[in-house]
Protein backbone atom coordinates (compact mmCIF):
# COMPACT_ATOMS: atom_id res chain seq x y z
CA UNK A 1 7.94 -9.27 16.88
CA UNK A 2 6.43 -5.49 18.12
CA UNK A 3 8.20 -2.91 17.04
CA UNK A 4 9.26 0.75 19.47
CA UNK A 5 8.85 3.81 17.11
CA UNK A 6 10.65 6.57 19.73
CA UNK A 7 8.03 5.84 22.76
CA UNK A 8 5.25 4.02 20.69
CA UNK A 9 5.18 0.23 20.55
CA UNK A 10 3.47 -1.31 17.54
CA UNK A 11 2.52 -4.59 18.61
CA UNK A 12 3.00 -7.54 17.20
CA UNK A 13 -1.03 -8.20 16.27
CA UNK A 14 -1.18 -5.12 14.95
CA UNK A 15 1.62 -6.06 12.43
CA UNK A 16 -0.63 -9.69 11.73
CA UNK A 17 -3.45 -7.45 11.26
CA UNK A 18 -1.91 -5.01 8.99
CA UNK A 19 -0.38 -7.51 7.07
CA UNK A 20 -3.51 -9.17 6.55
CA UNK A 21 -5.66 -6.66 5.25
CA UNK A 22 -2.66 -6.36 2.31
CA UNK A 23 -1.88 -9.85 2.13
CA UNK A 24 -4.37 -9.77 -1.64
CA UNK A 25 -2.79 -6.88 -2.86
CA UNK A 26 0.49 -8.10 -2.65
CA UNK A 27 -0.55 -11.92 -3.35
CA UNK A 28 -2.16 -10.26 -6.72
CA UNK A 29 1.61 -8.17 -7.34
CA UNK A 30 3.40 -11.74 -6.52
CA UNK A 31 1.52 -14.23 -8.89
CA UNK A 32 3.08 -17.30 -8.32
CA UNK A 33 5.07 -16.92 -5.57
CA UNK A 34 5.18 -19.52 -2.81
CA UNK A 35 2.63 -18.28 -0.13
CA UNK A 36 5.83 -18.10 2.84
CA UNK A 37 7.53 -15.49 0.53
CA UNK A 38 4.00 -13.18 0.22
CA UNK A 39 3.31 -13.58 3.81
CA UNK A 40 6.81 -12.16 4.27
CA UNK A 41 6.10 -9.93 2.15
CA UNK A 42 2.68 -8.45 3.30
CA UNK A 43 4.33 -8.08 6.90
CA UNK A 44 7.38 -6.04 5.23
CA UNK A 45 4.75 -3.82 4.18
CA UNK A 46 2.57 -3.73 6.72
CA UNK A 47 5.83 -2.87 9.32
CA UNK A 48 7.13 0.08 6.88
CA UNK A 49 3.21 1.07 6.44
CA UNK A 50 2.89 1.35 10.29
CA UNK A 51 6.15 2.72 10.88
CA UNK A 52 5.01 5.54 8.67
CA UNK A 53 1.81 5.96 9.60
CA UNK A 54 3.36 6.20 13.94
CA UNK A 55 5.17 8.68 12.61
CA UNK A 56 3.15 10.75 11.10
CA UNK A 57 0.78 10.36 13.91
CA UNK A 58 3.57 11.78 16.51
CA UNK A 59 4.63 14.23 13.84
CA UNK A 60 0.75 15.85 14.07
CA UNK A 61 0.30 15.16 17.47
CA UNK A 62 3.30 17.29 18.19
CA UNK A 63 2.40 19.87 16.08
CA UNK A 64 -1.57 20.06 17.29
CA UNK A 65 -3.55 19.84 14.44
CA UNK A 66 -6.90 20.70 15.50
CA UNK A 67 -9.71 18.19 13.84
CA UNK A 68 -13.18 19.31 13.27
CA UNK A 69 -15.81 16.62 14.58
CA UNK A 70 -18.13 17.18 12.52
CA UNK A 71 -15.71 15.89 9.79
CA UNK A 72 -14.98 12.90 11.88
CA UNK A 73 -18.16 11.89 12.26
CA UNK A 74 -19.07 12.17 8.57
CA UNK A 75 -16.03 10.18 7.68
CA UNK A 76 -16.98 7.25 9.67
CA UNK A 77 -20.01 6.99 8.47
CA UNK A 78 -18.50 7.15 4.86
CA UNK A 79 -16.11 4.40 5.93
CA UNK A 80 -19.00 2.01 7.49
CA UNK A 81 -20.56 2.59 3.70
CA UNK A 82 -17.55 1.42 2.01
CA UNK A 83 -16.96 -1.33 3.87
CA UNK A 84 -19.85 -3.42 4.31
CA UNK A 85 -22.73 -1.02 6.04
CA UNK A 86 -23.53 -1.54 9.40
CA UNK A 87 -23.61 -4.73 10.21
CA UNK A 88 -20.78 -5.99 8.49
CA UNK A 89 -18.82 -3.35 11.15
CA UNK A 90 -20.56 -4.65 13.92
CA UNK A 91 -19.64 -8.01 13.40
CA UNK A 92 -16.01 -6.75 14.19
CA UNK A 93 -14.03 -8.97 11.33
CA UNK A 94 -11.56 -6.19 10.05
CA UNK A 95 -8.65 -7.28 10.65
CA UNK A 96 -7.70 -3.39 12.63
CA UNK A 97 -10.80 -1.79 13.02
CA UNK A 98 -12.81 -3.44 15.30
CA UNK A 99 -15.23 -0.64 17.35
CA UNK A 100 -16.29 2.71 16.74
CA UNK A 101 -13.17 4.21 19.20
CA UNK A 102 -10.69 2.61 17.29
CA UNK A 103 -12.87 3.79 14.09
CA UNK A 104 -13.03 7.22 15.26
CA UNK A 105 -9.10 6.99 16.31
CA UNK A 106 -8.14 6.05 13.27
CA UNK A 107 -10.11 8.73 11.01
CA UNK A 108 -8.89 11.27 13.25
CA UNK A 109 -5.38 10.30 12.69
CA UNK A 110 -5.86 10.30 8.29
CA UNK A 111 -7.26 13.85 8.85
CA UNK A 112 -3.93 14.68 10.54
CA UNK A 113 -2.40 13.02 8.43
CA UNK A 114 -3.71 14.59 5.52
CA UNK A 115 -2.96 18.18 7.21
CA UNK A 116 0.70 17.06 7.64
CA UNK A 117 0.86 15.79 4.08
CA UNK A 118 -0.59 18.57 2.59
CA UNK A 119 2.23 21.37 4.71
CA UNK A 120 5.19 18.85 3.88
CA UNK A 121 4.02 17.99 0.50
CA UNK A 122 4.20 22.01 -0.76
CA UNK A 123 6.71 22.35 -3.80
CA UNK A 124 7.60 24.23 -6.83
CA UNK A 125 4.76 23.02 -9.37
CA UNK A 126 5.97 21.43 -12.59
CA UNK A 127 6.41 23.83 -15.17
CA UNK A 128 5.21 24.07 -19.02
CA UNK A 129 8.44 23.57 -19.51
CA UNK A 130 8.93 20.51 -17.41
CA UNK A 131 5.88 19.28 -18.75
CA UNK A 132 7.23 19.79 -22.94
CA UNK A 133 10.82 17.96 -21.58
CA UNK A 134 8.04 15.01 -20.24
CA UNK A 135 6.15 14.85 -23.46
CA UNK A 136 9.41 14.79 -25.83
CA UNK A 137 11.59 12.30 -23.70
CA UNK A 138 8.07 9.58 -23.23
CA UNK A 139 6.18 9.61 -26.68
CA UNK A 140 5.56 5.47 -25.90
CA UNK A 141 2.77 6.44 -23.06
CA UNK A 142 1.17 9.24 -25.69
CA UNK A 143 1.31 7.19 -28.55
CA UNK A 144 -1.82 5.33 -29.26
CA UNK A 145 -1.92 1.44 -30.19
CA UNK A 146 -1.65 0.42 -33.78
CA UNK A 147 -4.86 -1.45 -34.53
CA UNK A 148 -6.64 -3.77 -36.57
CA UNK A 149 -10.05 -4.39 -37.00
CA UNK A 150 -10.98 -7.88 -38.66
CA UNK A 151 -12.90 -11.12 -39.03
CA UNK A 152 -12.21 -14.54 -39.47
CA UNK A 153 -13.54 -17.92 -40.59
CA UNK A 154 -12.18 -20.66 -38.93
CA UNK A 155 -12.05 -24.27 -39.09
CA UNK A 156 -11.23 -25.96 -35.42
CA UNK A 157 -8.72 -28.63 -34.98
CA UNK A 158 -7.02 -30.62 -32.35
CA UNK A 159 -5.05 -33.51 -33.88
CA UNK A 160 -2.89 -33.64 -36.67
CA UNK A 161 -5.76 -35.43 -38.27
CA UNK A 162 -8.41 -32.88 -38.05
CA UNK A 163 -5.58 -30.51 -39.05
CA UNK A 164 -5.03 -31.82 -42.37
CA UNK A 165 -8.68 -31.97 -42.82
CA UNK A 166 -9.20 -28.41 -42.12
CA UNK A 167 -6.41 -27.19 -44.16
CA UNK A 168 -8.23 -28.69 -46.96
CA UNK A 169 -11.51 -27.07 -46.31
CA UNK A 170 -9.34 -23.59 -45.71
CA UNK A 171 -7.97 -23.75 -49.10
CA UNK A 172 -11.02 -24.65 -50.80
CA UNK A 173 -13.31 -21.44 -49.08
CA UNK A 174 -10.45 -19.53 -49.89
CA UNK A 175 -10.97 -20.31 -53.73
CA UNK A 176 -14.68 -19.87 -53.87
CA UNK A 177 -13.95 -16.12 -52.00
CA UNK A 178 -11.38 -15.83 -54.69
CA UNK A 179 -14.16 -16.53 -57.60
CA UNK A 180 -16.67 -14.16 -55.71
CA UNK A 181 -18.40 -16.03 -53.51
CA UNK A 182 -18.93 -13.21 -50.56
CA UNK A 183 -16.96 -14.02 -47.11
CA UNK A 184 -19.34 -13.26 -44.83
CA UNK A 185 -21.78 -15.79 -46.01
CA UNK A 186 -19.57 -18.34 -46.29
CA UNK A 187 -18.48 -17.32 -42.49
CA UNK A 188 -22.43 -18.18 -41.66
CA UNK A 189 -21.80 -20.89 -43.57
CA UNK A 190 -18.70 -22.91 -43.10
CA UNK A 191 -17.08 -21.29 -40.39
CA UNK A 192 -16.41 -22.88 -36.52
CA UNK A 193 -16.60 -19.69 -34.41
CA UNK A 194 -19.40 -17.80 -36.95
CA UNK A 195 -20.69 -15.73 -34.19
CA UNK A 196 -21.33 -11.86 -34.79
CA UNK A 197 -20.61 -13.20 -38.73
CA UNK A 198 -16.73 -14.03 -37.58
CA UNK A 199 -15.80 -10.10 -36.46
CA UNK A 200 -13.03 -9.63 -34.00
CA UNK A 201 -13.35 -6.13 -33.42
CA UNK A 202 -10.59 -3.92 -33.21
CA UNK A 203 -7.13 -5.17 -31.63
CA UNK A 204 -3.68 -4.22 -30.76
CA UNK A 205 -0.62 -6.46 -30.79
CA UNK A 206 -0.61 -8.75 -28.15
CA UNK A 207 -3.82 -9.43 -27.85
CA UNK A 208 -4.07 -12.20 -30.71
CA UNK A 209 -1.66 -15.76 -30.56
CA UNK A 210 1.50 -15.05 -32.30
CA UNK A 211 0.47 -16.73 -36.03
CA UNK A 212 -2.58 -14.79 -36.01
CA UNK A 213 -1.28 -11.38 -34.88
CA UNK A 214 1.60 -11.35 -37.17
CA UNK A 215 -0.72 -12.31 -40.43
CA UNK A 216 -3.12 -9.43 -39.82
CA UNK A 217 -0.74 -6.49 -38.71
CA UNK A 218 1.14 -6.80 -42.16
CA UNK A 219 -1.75 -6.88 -44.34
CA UNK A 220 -3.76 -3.85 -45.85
CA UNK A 221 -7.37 -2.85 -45.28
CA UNK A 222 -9.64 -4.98 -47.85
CA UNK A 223 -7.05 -7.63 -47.84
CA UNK A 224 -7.51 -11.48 -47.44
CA UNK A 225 -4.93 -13.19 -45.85
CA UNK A 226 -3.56 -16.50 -47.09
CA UNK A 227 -4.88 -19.87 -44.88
CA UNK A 228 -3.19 -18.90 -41.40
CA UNK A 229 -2.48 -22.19 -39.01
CA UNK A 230 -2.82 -21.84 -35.03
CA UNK A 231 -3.29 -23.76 -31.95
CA UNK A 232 -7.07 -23.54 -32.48
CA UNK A 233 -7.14 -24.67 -36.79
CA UNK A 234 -6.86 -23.09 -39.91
CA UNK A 235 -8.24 -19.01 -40.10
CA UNK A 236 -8.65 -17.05 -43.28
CA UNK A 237 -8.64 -13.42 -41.96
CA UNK A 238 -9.94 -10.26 -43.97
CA UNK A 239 -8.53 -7.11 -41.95
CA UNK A 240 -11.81 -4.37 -42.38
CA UNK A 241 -9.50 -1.42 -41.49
CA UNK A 242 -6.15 -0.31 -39.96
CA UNK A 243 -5.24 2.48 -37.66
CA UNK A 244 -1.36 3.22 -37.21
CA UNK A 245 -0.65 4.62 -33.47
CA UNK A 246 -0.60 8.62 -33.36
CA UNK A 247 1.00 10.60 -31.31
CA UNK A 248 -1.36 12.88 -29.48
CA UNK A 249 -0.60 16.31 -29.62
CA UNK A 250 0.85 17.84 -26.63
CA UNK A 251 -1.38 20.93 -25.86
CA UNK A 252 -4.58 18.38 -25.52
CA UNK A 253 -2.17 16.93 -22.97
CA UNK A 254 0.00 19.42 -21.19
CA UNK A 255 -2.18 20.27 -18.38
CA UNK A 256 -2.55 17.04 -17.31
CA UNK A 257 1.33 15.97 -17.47
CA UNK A 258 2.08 19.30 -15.52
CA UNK A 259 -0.60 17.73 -13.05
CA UNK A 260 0.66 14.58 -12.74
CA UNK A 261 4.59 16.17 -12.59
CA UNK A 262 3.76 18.27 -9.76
CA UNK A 263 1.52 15.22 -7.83
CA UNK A 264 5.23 13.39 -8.34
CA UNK A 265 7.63 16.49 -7.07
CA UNK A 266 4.63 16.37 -3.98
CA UNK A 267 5.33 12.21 -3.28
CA UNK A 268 9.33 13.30 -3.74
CA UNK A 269 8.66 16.02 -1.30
CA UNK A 270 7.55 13.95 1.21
CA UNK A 271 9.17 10.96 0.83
CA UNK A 272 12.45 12.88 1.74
CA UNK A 273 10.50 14.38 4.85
CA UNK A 274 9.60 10.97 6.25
CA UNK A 275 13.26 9.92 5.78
CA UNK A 276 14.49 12.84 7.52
CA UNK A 277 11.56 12.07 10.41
CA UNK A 278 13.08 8.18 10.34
CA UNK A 279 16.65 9.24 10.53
CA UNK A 280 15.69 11.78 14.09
CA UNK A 281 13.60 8.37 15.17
CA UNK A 282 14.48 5.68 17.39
CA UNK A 283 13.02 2.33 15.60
CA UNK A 284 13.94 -1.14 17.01
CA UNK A 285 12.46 -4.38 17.46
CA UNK A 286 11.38 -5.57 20.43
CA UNK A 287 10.52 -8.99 22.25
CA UNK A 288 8.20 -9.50 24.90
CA UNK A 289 5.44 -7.57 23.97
């Protein structure tokens, strides 16, 4: 179904077209979703992204933004790069751009649009202030990860046979490491996954299966951990280091969160200036089109 934006009609294959070209993006957002409800989806989107972008393009229009060609010109060519080179255009599979007018059309309208976003976009910026408020009420996203950095020797299992028989082995490395023997020889040694002599690297929570993870985050650097059972066999972990999240100060930071405060108070901006453009417009569905 097309839909009338004041005088403008948006047809209908320009909706299927739209919606197309987003149809990963939102698939990707709506992992395991039946496809019906992402279709739906992708043309809910792609109506609301065309009802904006109709708009904005009267908005502009009415206000005469003048647009250099030069800069047109140089866009489309920038736009041909990024999507393919030149004979991928030519071929004419985009799903909305399919020639050089409708190319040129629609980097002429982004430049307006750009022009309009950037008058309707001005604000305050975000204060020091604004930006301390931020930092004090959020220390989750400036805290880094608590990490550990380890190594393993592991003997594989997969049935309640080869279980037992690896708990055995476990228990026995584990004494000879307890008498001396070193543990990463008997890694090259006796070990399943021995690559790289059994190191894991540095991790964060969440990144290990639950048995593993919660043996190695509440031991001490140097420490060897009792025989540790998972879905994959027996482990014997020795954690190498630790490093407990810090917070990172806030004057290495507060330039950046007054950035990314204003950038927000902009999207606010003009978010409420396309609902005030919506609420003056005449939008309805239409048949027959």
């Amino acid at each position: 179904m097309a839909i009338k934006v004041n005088d403008h009609v948006i047809p209908d294959w320009a909706i299927e077209g739209q919606a197309q070209s987003l149809y990963q993006s939102v698939a990707e957002k709506m992992a395991g979703k039946p496809q019906e409800v992402i279709q739906m989806a992708a043309i809910d989107m792609a109506k609301d992204r065309l009802i904006d972008q109709t708009l904005m393009s009267q908005e502009s229009q009415r206000r005469k933004y003048k647009v250099d060609s030069g800069e047109v010109n140089q866009q489309m060519k920038q736009w041909i790069r990024q999507n393919g080179g030149k004979k991928a255009f030519e071929s004419g599979k985009h799903p909305v751009i399919k020639d050089k007018e409708s190319l040129r059309k629609e980097v002429s309208n982004q430049i307006q649009f750009n022009l309009l976003l950037e008058e309707e976009s001005k604000c305050v910026p975000a204060s020091e202030e604004d930006a301390k408020k931020y930092y004090d009420s959020r220390p989750d996203l400036f805290t880094s990860e608590e990490t550990v950095t380890a190594a393993h020797l592991l003997k594989k299992a997969s049935s309640e046979e080869e279980f037992t028989r690896a708990e055995e082995a476990i228990f026995a490395i584990r004494e000879k490491i307890e008498a001396g023997a070193d543990f990463t020889e008997l890694v090259r040694q006796e070990s399943d996954d021995g690559g790289n002599d059994g190191d894991l690297g540095a991790f964060a929570r969440g990144r290990m299966v639950p048995e593993f993870e919660k043996a190695a985050f509440s031991m001490n650097a140097g420490e060897l951990s009792k025989p540790v059972r998972t879905q994959f066999g027996w482990h014997l972990i020795l954690v190498r280091e630790r490093s407990d999240g810090k917070l990172t100060p806030y004057e290495s930071l507060k330039e950046k969160i007054v950035e990314y405060l204003t950038e927000r108070k902009k999207d606010a901006t003009f978010d409420a200036f396309l609902d005030r453009l919506k609420a003056a417009s005449t939008i309805e569905e239409v048949t027959g089109i």
